[in-house]
Structure formats: structure tokens, C-alpha cells
N, C-alpha and C. Protein backbone atom coordinates (compact mmCIF):
# COMPACT_ATOMS: atom_id res chain seq x y z
N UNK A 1 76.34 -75.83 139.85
CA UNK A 1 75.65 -74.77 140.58
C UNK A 1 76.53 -74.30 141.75
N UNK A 2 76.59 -72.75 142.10
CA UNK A 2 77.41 -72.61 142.87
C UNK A 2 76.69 -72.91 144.24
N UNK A 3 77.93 -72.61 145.46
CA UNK A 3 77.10 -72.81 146.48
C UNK A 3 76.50 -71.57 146.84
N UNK A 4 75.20 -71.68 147.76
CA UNK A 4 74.94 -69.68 147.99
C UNK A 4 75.33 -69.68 149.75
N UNK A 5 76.00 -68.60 149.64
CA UNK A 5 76.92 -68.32 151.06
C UNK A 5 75.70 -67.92 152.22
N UNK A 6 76.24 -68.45 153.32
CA UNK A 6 74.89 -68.16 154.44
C UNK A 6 75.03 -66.67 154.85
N UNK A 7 74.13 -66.22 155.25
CA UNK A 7 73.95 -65.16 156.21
C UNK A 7 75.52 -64.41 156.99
N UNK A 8 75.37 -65.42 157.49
CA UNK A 8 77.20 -65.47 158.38
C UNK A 8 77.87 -65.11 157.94
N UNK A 9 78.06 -65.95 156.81
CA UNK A 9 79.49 -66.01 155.61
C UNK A 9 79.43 -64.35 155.26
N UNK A 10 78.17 -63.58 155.11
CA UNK A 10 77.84 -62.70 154.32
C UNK A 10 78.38 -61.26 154.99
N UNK A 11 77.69 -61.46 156.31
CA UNK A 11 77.72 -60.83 157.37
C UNK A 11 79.48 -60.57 157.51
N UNK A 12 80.18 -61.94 157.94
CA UNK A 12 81.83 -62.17 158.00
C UNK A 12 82.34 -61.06 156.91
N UNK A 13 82.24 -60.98 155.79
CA UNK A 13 82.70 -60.42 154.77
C UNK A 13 82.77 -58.77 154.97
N UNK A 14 81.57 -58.39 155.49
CA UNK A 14 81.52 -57.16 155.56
C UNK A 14 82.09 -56.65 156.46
N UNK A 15 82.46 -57.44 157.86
CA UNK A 15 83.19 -56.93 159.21
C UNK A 15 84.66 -57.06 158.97
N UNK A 16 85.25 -58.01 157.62
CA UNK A 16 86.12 -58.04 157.53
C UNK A 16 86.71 -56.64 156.33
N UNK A 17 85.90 -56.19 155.68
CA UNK A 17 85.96 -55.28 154.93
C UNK A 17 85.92 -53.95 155.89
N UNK A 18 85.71 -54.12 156.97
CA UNK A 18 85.38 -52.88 157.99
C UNK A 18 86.73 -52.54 158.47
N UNK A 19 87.28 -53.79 158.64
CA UNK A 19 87.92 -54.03 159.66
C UNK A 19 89.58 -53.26 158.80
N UNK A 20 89.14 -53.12 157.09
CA UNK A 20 90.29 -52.08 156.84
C UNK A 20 90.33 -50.81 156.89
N UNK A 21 89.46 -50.53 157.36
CA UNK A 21 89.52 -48.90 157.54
C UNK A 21 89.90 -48.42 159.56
N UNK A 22 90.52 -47.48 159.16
CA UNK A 22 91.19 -47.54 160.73
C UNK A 22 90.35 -46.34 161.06
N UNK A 23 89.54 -45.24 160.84
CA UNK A 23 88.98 -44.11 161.30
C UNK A 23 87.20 -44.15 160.58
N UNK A 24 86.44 -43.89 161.27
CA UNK A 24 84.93 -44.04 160.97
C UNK A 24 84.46 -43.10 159.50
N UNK A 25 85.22 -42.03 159.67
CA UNK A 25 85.41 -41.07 158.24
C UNK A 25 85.48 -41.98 157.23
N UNK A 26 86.28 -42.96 157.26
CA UNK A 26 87.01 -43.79 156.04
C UNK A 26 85.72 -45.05 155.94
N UNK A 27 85.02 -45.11 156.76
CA UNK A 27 83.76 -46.43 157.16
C UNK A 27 82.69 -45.61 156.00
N UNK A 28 82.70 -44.01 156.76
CA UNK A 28 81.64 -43.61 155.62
C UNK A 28 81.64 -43.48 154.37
N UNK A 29 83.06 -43.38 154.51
CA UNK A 29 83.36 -43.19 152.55
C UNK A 29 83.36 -44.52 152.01
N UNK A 30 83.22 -45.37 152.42
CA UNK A 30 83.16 -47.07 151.59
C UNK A 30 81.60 -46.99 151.73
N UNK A 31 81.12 -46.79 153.00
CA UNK A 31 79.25 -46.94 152.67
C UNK A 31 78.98 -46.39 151.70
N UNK A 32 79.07 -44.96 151.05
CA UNK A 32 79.20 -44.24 149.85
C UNK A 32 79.12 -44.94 148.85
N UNK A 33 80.91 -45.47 148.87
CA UNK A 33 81.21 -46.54 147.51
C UNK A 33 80.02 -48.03 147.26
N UNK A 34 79.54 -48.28 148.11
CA UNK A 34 78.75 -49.19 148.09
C UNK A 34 77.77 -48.93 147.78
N UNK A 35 77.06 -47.30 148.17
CA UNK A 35 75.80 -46.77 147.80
C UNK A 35 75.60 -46.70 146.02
N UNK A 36 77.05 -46.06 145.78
CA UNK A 36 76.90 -45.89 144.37
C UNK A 36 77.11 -47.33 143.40
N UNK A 37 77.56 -48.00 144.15
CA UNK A 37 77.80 -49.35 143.22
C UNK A 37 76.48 -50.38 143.23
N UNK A 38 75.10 -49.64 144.18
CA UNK A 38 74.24 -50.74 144.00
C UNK A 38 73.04 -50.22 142.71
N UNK A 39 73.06 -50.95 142.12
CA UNK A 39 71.88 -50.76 140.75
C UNK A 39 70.91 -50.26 141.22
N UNK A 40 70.58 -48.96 140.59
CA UNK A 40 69.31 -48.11 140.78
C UNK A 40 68.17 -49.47 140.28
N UNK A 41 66.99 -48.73 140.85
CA UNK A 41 66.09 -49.36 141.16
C UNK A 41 65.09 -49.02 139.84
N UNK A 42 64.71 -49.88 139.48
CA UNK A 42 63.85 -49.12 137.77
C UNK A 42 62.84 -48.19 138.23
N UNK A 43 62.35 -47.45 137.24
CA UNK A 43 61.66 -46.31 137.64
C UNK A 43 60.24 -46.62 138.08
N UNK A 44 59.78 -47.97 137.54
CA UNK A 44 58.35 -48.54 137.83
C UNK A 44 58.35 -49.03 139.20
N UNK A 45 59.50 -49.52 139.74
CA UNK A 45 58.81 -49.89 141.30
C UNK A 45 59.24 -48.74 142.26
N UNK A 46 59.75 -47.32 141.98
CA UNK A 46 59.41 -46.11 142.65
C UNK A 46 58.42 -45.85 142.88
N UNK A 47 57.32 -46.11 143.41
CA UNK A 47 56.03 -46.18 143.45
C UNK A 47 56.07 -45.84 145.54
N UNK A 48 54.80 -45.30 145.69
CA UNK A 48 55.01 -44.75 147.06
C UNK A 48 54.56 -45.83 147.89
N UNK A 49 53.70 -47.31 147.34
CA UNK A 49 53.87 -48.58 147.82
C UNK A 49 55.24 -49.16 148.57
N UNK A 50 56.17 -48.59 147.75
CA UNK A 50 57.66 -49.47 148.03
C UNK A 50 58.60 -48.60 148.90
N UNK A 51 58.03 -47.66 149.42
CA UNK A 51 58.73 -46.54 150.33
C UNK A 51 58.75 -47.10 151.72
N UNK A 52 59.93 -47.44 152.44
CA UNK A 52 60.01 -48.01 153.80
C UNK A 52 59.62 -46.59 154.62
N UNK A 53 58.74 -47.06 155.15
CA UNK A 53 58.10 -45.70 155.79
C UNK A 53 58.78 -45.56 157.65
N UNK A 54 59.38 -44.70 158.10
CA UNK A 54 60.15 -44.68 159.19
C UNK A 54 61.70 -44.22 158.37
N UNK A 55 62.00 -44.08 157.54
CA UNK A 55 62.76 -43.37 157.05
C UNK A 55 62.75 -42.18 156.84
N UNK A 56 63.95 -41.15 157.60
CA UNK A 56 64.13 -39.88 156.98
C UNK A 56 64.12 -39.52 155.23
N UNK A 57 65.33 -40.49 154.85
CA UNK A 57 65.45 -40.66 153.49
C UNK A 57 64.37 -40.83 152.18
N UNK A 58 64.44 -41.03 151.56
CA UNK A 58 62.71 -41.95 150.68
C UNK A 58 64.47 -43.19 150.41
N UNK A 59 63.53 -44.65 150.98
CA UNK A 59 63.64 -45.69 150.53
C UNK A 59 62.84 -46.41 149.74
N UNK A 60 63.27 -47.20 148.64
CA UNK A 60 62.66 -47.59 148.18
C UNK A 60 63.29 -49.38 147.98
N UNK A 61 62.09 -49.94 148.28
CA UNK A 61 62.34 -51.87 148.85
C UNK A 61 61.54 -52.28 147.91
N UNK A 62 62.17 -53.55 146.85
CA UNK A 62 60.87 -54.72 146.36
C UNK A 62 61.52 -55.73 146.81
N UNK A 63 60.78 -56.99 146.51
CA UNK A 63 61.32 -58.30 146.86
C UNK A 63 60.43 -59.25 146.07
N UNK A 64 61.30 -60.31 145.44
CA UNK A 64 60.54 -61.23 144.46
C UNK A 64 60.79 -62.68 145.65
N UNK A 65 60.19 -63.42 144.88
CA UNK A 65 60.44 -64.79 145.37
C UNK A 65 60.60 -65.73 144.55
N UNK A 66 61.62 -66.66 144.53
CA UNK A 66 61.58 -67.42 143.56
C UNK A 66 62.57 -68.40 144.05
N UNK A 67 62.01 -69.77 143.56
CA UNK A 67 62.93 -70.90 143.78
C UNK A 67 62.77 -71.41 145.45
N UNK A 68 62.29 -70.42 146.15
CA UNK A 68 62.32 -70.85 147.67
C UNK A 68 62.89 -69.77 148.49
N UNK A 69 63.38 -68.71 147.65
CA UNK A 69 64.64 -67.47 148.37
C UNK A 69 64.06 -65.99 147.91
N UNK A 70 64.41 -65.16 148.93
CA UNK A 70 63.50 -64.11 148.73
C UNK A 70 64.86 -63.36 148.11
N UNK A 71 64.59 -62.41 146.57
CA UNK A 71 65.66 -61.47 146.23
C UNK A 71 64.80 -59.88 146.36
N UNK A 72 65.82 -59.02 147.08
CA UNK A 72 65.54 -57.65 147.20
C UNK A 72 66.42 -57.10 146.21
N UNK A 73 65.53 -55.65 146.07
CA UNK A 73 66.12 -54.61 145.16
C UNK A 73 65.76 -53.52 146.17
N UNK A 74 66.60 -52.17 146.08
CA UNK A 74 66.21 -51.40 146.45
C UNK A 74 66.97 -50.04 145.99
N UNK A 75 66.34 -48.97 146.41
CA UNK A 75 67.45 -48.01 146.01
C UNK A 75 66.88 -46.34 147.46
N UNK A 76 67.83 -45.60 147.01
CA UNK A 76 67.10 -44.39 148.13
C UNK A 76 67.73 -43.17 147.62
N UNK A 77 67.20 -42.34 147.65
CA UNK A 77 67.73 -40.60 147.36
C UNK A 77 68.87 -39.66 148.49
N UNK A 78 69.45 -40.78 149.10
CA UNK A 78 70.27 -40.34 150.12
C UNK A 78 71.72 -41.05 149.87
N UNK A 79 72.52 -41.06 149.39
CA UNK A 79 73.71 -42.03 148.92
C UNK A 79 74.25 -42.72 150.27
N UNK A 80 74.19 -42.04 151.40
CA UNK A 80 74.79 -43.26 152.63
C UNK A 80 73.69 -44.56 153.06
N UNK A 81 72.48 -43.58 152.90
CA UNK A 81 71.36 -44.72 153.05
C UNK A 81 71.51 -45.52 151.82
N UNK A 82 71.83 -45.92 151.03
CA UNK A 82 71.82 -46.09 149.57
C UNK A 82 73.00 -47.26 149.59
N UNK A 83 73.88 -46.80 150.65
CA UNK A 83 75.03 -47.97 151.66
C UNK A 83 74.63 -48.59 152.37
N UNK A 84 73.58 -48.39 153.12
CA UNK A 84 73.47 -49.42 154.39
C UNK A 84 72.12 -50.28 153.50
N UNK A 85 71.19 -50.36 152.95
CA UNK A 85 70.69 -50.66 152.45
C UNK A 85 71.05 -51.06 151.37
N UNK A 86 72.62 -51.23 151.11
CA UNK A 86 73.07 -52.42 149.80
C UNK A 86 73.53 -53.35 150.66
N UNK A 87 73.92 -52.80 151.78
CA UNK A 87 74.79 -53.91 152.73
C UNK A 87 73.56 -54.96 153.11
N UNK A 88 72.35 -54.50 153.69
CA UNK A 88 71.50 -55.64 154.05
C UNK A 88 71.28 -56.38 152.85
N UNK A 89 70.91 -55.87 151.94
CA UNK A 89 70.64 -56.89 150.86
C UNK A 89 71.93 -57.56 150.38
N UNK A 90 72.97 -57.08 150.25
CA UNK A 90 74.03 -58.25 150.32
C UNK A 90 74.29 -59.16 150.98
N UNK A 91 73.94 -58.95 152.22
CA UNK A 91 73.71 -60.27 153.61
C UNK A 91 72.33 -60.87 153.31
N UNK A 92 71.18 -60.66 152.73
CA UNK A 92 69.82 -61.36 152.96
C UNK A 92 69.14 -61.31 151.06
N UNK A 93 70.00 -60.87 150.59
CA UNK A 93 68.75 -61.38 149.24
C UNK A 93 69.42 -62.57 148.58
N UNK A 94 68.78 -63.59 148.36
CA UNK A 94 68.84 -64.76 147.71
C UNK A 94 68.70 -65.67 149.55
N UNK A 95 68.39 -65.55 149.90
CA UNK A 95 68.48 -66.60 151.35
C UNK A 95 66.96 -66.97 151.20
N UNK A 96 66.65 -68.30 152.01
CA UNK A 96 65.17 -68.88 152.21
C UNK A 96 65.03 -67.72 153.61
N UNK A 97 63.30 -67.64 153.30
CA UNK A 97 62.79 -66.73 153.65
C UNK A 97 62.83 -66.75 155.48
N UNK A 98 62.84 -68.30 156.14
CA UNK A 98 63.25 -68.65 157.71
C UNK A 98 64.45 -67.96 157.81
N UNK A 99 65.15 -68.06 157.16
CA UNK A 99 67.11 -67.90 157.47
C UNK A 99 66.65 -66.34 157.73
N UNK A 100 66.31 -65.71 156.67
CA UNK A 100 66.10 -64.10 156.86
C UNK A 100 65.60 -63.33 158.00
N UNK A 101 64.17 -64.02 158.60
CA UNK A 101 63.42 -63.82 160.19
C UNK A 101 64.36 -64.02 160.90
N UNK A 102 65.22 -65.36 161.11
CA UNK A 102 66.03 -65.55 162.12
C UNK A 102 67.15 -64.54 162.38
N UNK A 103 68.04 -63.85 161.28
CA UNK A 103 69.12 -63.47 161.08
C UNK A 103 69.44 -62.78 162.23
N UNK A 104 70.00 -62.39 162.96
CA UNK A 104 70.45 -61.58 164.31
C UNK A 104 71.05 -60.40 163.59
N UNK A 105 71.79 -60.42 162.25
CA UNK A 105 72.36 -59.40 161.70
C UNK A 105 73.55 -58.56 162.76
N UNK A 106 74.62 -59.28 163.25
CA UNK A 106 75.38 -59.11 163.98
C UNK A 106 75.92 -58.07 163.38
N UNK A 107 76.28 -58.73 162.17
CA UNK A 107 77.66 -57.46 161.43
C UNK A 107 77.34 -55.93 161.53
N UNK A 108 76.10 -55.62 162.01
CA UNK A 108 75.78 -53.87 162.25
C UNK A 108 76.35 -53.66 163.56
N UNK A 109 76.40 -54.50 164.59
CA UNK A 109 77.21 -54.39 165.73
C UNK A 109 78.42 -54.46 165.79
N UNK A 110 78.77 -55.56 164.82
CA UNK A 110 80.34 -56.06 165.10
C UNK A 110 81.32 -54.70 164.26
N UNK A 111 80.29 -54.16 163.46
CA UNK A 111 80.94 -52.75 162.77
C UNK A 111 80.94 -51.54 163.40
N UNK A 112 79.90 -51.63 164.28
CA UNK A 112 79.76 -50.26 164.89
C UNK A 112 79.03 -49.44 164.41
N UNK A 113 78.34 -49.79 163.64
CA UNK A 113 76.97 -49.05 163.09
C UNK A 113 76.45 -48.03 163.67
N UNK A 114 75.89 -48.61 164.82
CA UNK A 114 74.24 -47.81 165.13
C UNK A 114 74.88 -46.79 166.02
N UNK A 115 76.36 -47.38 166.84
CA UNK A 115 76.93 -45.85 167.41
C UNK A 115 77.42 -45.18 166.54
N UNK A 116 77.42 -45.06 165.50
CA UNK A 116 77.90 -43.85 164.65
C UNK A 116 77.06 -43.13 163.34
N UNK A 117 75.72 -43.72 163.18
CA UNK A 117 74.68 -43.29 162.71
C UNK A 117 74.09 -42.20 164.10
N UNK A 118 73.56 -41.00 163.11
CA UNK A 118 72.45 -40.35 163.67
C UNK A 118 71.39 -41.10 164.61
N UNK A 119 70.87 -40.73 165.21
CA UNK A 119 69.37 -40.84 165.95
C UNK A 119 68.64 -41.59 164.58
N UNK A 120 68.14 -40.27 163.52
CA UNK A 120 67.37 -40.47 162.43
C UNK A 120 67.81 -41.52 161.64
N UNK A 121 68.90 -41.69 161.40
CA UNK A 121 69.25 -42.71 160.85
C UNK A 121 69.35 -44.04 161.05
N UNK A 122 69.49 -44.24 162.36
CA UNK A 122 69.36 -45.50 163.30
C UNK A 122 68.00 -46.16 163.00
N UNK A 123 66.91 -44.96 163.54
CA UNK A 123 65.88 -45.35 163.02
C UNK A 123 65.46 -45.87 162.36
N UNK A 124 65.82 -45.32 160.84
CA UNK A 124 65.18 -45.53 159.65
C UNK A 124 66.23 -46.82 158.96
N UNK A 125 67.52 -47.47 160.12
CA UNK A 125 68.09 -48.85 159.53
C UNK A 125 67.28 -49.75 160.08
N UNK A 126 66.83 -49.45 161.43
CA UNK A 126 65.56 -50.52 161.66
C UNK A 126 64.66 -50.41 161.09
N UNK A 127 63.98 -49.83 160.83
CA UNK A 127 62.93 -49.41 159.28
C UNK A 127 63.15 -50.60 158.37
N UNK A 128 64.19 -50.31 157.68
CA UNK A 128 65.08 -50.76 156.82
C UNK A 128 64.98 -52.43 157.15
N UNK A 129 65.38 -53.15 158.48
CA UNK A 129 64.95 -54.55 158.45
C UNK A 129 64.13 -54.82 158.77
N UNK A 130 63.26 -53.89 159.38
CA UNK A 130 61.89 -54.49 159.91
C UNK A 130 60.91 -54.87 158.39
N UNK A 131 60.98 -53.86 157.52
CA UNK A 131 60.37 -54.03 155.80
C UNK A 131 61.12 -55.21 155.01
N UNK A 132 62.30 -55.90 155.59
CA UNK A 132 63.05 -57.10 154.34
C UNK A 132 62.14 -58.10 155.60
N UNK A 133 62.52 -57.88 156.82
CA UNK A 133 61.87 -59.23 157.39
C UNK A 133 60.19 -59.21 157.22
N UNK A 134 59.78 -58.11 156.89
CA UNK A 134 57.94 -58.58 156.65
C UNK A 134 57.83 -59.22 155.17
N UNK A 135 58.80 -58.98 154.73
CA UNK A 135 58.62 -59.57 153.19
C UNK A 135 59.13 -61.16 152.82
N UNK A 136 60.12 -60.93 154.11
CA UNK A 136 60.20 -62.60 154.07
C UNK A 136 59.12 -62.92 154.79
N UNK A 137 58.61 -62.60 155.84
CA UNK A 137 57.61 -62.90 156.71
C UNK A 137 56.33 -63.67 155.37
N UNK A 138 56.15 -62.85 154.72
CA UNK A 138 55.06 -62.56 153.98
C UNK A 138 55.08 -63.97 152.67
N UNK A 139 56.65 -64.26 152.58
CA UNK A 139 56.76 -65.13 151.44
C UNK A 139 57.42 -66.48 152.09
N UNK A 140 57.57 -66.90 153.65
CA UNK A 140 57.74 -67.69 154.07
C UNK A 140 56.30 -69.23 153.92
N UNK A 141 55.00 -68.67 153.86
CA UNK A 141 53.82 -70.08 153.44
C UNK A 141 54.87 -70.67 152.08
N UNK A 142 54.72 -71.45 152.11
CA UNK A 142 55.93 -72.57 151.02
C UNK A 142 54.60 -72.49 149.81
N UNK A 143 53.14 -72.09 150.26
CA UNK A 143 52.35 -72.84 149.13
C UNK A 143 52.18 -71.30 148.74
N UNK A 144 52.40 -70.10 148.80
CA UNK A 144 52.84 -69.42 147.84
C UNK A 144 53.27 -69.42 146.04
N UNK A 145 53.00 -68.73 145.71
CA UNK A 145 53.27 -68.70 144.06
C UNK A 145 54.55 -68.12 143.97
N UNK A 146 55.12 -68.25 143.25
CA UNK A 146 55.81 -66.99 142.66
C UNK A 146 55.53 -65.88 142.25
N UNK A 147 55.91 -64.97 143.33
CA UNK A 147 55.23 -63.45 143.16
C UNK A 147 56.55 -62.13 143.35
N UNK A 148 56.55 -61.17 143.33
CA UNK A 148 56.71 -59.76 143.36
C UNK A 148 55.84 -58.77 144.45
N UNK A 149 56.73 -58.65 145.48
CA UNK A 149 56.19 -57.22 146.30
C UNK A 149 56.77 -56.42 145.91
């Protein structure tokens, strides 16, 4: 079994992937590449349930639970949002559901994120973790089933 990389490790990866682009132009065009490289979301959990609401964009968030670790899917009709929202779930899906509440999620700082997002957009990235942390929130009781939000 492999090992599953922490938060950190996850987080590390992406600031180091930042850290090759020398102009913010070139930051947006990899969020892009990332937008398009994350698996659309099936057409059944498009549902207006799964819409992170505080978004300009339409996001769309599920999250299963299984084994002890919460996995997200998501997808959005905006391709940069479609980036920053593969990036969180690359740092937080498969993690136990504590690790996820706790996360400080540095790497949006250590990249420079939120100064170079819009107003609206800023917004709607806190949106964006405030909806993965209620879902861990939500699947953190251990005597939980195995379920699907």
C-alpha cells in the first residue's frame, strides 16, 4: 500500500510548481492547465444541491467518505475556477476528515493567490473551502456510515 502524502507534502508540491513560473500571466496559464486536466464531474451530481453557493462561477462539489478519508470531486463552468478548485482537492481529497478542518492551506499564500485573484473570485475561493471543510466537518462522527454528499 502506498503511503498517502500529508496536506503539507501536498501543499509543498504546488508552491514548488509555482515557483517555475517567473510572471503571474504564466501562474494563470498552468491554473488553466490544471482546470482542464481535472475530470468533469458526471452529469448526475450537477444538481443545484452541489453548487458552492458564494461563487460567481457555478461550482459544483461532492464528497464521499470512505475508509476514514473524505474524497472530493468537483467541477465548474469557469476554466480558472476549474484550477483553483483542482488545486484544493489535490491538497485535501483522500485526507481524514480532522487533518482537512485543521489545514491552514498555506500554499494559497505562499503562491500569491488571493493578491492576484479578483475581489469576486477571492470570494468565491473561500466559498470554495468553507464547502470541503463542512463536508469534512459533516463526515468527521467516526460512527458514520459510508455515505456520499
Amino acid at each position: 500500500m502506498s503511503q498517502i502524502q500529508t496536506i503539507r507534502e501536498r501543499e509543498q508540491e504546488i508552491v514548488e510548481d509555482f515557483s517555475l513560473f517567473d510572471t503571474w500571466e504564466e501562474k494563470y496559464e498552468y491554473i488553466i492547465d490544471l482546470g482542464k486536466k481535472l475530470p468533469p464531474l458526471e452529469e448526475q451530481f450537477k444538481k443545484e444541491e452541489n453548487i458552492i453557493k458564494g461563487c460567481q462561477s457555478t461550482v459544483w462539489l461532492v464528497a464521499e467518505y470512505r475508509d476514514g478519508r473524505v474524497y472530493y470531486q468537483a467541477d465548474s463552468n469557469a476554466v480558472i475556477v476549474k484550477g483553483i478548485i483542482s488545486m484544493l482537492i489535490r491538497v485535501l481529497s483522500g485526507q481524514r476528515p480532522e487533518d482537512i478542518l485543521e489545514a491552514p492551506l498555506d500554499f494559497i499564500r505562499e503562491i500569491g493567490m488571493m493578491n492576484h485573484l479578483a475581489q469576486t473570485r477571492s470570494n468565491g475561493l473561500l466559498a470554495m473551502i468553507k464547502q470541503i471543510k463542512h463536508y469534512a466537518l459533516a463526515f468527521k462522527n467516526p460512527y458514520e456510515s459510508e455515505k456520499t454528499l
